[in-house]
Protein backbone atom coordinates (compact mmCIF):
# COMPACT_ATOMS: atom_id res chain seq x y z
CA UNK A 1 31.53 -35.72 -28.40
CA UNK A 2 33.27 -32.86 -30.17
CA UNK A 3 37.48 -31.92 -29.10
CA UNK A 4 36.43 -29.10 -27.52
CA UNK A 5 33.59 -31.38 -25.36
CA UNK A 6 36.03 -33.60 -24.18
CA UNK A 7 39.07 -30.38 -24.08
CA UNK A 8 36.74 -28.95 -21.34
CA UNK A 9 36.10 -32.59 -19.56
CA UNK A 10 39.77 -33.33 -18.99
CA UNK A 11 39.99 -29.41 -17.83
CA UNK A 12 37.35 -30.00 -15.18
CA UNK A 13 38.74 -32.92 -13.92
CA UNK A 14 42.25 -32.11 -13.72
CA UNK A 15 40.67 -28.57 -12.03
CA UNK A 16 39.12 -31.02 -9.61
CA UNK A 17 41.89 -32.80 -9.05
CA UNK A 18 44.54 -30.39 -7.99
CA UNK A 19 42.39 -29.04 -5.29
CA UNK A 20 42.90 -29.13 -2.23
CA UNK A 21 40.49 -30.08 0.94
CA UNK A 22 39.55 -28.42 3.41
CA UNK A 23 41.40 -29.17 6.73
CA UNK A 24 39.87 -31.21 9.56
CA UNK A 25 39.00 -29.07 12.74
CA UNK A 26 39.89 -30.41 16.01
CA UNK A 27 38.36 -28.34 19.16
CA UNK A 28 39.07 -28.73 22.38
CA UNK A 29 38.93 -26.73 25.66
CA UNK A 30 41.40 -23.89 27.08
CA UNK A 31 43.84 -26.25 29.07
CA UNK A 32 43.14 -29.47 28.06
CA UNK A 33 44.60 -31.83 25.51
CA UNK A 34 43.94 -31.77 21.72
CA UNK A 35 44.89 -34.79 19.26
CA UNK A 36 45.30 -34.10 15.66
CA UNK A 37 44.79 -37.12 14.07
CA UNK A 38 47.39 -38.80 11.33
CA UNK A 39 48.05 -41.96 9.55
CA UNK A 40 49.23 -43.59 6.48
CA UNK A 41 49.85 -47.19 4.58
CA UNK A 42 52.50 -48.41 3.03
CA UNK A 43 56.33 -48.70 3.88
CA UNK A 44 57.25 -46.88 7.60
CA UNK A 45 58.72 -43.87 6.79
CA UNK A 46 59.85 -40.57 8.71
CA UNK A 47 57.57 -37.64 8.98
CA UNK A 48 57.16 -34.20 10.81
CA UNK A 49 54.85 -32.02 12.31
CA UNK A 50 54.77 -28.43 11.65
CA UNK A 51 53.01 -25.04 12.37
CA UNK A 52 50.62 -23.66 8.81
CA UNK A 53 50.00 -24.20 5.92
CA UNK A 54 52.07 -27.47 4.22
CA UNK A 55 54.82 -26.67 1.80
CA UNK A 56 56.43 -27.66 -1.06
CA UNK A 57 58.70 -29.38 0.98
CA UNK A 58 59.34 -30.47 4.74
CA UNK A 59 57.59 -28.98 7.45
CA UNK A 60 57.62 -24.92 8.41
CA UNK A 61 58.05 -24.14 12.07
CA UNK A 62 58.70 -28.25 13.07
CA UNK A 63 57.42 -28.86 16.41
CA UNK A 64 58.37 -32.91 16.72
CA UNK A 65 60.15 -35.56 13.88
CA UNK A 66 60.06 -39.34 14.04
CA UNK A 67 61.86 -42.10 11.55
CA UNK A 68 59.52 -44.14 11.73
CA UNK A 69 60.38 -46.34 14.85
CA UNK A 70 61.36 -43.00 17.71
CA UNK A 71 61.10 -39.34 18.29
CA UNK A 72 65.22 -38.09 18.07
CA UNK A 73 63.87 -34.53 18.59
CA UNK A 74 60.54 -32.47 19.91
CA UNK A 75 60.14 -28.66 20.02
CA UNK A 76 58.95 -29.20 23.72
CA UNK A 77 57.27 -32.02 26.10
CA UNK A 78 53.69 -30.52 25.14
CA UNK A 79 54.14 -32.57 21.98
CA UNK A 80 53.77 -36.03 22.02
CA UNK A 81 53.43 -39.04 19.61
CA UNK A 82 50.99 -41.33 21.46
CA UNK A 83 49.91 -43.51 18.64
CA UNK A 84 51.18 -46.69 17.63
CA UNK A 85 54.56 -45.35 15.18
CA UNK A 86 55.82 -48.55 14.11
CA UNK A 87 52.17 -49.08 12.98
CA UNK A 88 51.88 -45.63 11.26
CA UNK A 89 49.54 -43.91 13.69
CA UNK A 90 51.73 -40.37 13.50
CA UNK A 91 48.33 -38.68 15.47
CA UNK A 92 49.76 -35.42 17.32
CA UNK A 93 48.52 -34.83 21.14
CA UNK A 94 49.11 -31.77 22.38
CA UNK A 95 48.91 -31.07 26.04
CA UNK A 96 47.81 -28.20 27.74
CA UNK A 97 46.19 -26.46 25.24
CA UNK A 98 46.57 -22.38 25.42
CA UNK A 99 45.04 -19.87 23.35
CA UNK A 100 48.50 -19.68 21.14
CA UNK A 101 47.98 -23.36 20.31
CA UNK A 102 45.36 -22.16 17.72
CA UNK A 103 45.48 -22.50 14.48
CA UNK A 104 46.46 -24.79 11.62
CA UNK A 105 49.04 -27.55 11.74
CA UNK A 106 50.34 -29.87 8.56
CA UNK A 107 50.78 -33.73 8.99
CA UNK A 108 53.66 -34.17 6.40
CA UNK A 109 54.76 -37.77 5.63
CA UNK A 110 57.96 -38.14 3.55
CA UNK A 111 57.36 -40.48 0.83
CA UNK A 112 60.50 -41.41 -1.79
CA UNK A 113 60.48 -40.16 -4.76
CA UNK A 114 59.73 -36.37 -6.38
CA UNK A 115 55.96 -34.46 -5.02
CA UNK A 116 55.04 -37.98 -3.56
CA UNK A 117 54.79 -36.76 0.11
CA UNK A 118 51.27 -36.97 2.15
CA UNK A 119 50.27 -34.02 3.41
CA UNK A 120 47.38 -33.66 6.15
CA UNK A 121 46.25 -30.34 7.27
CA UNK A 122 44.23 -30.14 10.66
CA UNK A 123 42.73 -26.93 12.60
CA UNK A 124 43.33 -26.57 16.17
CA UNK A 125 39.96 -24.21 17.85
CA UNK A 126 39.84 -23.26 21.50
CA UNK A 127 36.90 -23.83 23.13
CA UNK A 128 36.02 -21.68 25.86
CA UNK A 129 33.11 -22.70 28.25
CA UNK A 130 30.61 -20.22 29.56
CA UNK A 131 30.02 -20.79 33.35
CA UNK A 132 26.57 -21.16 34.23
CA UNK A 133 25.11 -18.23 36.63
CA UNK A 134 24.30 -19.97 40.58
CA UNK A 135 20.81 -20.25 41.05
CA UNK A 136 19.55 -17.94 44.14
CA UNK A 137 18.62 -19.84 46.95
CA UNK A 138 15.12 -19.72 47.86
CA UNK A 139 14.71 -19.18 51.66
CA UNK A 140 10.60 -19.12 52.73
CA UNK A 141 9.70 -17.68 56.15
CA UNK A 142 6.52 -19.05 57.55
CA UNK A 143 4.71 -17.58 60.03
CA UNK A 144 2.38 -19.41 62.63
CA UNK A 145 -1.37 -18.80 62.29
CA UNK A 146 -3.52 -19.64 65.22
CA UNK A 147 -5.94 -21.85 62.89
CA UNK A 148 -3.29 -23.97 60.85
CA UNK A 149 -4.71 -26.79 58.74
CA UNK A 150 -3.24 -29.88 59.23
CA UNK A 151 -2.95 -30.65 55.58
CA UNK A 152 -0.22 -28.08 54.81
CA UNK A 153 3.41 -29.62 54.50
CA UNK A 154 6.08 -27.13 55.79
CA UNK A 155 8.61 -25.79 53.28
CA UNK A 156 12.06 -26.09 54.07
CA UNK A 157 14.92 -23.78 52.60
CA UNK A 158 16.45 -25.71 49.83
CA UNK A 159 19.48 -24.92 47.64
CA UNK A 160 20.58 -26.58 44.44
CA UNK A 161 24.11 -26.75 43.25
CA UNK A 162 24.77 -24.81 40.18
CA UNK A 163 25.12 -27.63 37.17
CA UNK A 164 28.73 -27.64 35.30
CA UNK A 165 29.43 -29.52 32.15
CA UNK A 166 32.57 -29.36 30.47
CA UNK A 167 32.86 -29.89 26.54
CA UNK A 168 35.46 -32.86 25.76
CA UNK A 169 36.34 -33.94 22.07
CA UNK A 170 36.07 -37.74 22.05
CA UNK A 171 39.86 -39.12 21.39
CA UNK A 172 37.71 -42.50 20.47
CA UNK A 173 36.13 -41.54 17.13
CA UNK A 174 36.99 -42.36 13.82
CA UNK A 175 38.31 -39.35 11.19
CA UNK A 176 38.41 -39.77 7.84
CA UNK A 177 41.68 -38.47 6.61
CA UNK A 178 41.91 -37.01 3.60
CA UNK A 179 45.51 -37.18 1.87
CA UNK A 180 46.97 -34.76 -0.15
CA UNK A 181 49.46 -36.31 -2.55
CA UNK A 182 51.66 -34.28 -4.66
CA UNK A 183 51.31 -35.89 -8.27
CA UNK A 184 53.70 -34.30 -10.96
CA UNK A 185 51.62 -35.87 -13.83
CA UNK A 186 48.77 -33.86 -13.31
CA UNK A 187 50.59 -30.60 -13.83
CA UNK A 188 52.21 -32.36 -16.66
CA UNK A 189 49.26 -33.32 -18.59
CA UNK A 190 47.66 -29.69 -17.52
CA UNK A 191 50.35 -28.34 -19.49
CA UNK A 192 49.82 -30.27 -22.33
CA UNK A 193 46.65 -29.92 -22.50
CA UNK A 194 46.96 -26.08 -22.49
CA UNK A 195 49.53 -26.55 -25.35
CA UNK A 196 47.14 -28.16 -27.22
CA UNK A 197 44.26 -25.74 -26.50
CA UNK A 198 46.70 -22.90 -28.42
CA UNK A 199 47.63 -24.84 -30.97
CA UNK A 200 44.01 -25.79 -32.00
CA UNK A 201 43.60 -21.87 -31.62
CA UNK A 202 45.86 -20.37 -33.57
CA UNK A 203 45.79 -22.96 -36.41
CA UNK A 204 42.41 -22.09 -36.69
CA UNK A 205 42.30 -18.32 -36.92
CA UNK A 206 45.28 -19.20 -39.60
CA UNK A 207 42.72 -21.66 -41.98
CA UNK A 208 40.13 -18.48 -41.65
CA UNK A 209 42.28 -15.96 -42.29
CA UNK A 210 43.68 -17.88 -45.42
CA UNK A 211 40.08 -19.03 -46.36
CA UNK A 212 38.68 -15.04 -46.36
CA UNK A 213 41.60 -14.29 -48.26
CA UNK A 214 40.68 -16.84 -50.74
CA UNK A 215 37.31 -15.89 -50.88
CA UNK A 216 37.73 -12.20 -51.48
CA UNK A 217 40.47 -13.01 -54.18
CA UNK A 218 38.28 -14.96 -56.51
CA UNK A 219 35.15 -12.39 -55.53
CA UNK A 220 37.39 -9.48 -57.33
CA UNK A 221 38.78 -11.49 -59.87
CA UNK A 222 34.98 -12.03 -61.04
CA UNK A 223 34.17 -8.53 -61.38
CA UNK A 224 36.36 -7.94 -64.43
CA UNK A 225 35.35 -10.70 -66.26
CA UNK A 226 31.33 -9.76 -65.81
CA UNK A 227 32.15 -6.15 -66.95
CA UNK A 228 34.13 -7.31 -69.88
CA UNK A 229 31.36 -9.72 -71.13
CA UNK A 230 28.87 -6.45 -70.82
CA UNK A 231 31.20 -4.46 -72.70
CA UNK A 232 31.42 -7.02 -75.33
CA UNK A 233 27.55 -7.29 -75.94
CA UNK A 234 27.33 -3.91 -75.74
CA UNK A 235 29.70 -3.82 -78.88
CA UNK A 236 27.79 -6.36 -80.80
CA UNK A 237 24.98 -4.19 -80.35
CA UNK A 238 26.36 -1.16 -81.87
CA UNK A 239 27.84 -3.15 -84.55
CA UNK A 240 24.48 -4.63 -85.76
CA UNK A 241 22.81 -0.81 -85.38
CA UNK A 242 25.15 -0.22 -87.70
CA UNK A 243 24.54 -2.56 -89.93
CA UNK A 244 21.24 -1.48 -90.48
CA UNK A 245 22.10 1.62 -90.59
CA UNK A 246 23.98 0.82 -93.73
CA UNK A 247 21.24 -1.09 -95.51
């Protein structure tokens, strides 16, 4: 593969790499209770959850903290940490659930050491049920015939409760969590790479400039020397015209 085959490969994937997911919608009805899932591995640690997008650092708008083993401080009782902490199920429930609850929340655990920090983004969506319309009740007057046949059943007046059904999200499933990690090498080897890209650039538009250069110096340097050998036969020429002339 050529430098500039594999230049574009390591391009791609680095590209690929510093993408981010998408985040994981969570919907749940107007008043009830939405969890946001969240978990990691490794060494417990402390970690926050916060309103948008995740930062560079820490969470924006906090709304609950833990260390890792309690929860010192919580923006209000709607926010809890159900999960298992010391086991590093962070999952957020929220209780209650109004229409100001939407939007996106970030799952940020704080990892030592520089852009090593998880980051999980999750969607909050209301979901708001449509009631379904009550079925009329059907009322049927019958009306006594002097020839009735015995065969006919009489119709009573019936009426059917309407049928409800409310939407839940199941708290039981398994989510795949996606985990953003801040890595400082790839935007260190991006760099380079770009560096690299310029240099290849420019030190080739510098071997074509000199090789034109080169070119066109020994193209005009030829030109005298062709003219100078015409001139010279032309001479010879003239001299043996002369000659004979003479004789």
């Amino acid at each position: 593969m050529s430098p500039r085959g594999i230049t574009i490969c390591v391009l791609v994937i680095l590209v690929k790499g510093l993408v981010a997911p998408a985040a994981l919608e969570v919907t749940v009805s107007l008043n009830g209770t939405a969890v946001l899932p969240c978990s990691y591995t490794g060494k417990i640690t402390t970690m926050c959850w916060g309103r948008g997008r995740c930062p560079t650092s820490r969470c924006n708008d906090q709304i609950i903290r833990t260390d890792g083993q309690i929860v010192p401080w919580r923006k209000s009782d709607r926010y809890q940490l159900l999960g298992a902490i010391s086991q590093r199920d962070v999952s957020l429930t929220i209780s209650g659930v109004t229409k100001e609850d939407e939007g996106t929340y970030c799952c940020r655990v704080e990892i030592l050491g520089p852009f090593n920090d998880l980051k999980l983004e999750r969607t909050v969506k209301i979901h708001q049920a449509t009631p379904n319309p009550l079925e009329p009740t059907h009322k049927t007057v019958h009306t006594t015939h002097d020839h009735e046949s015995p065969y006919v059943t009489p119709k009573t007046t019936s009426s059917d409760p309407p049928p409800s059904s409310v939407k839940r999200v199941s708290q039981d499933s398994k989510i795949e969590d996606t985990l953003m990690a801040d890595n400082p090498f790839t935007h260190i080897i991006a760099g380079v790479v770009i560096v690299i890209i310029i240099l290849i650039s420019v030190t080739t538009l510098i071997f074509t400039y000199r090789y034109c250069k080169r070119k066109n110096k020994n193209s005009s340097s030829r030109i005298p020397a062709i003219l100078s050998l015409e001139g010279l036969e032309r001479t010879q020429d003239q001299i043996e015209q002369n000659i004979y002339m003479i004789n």
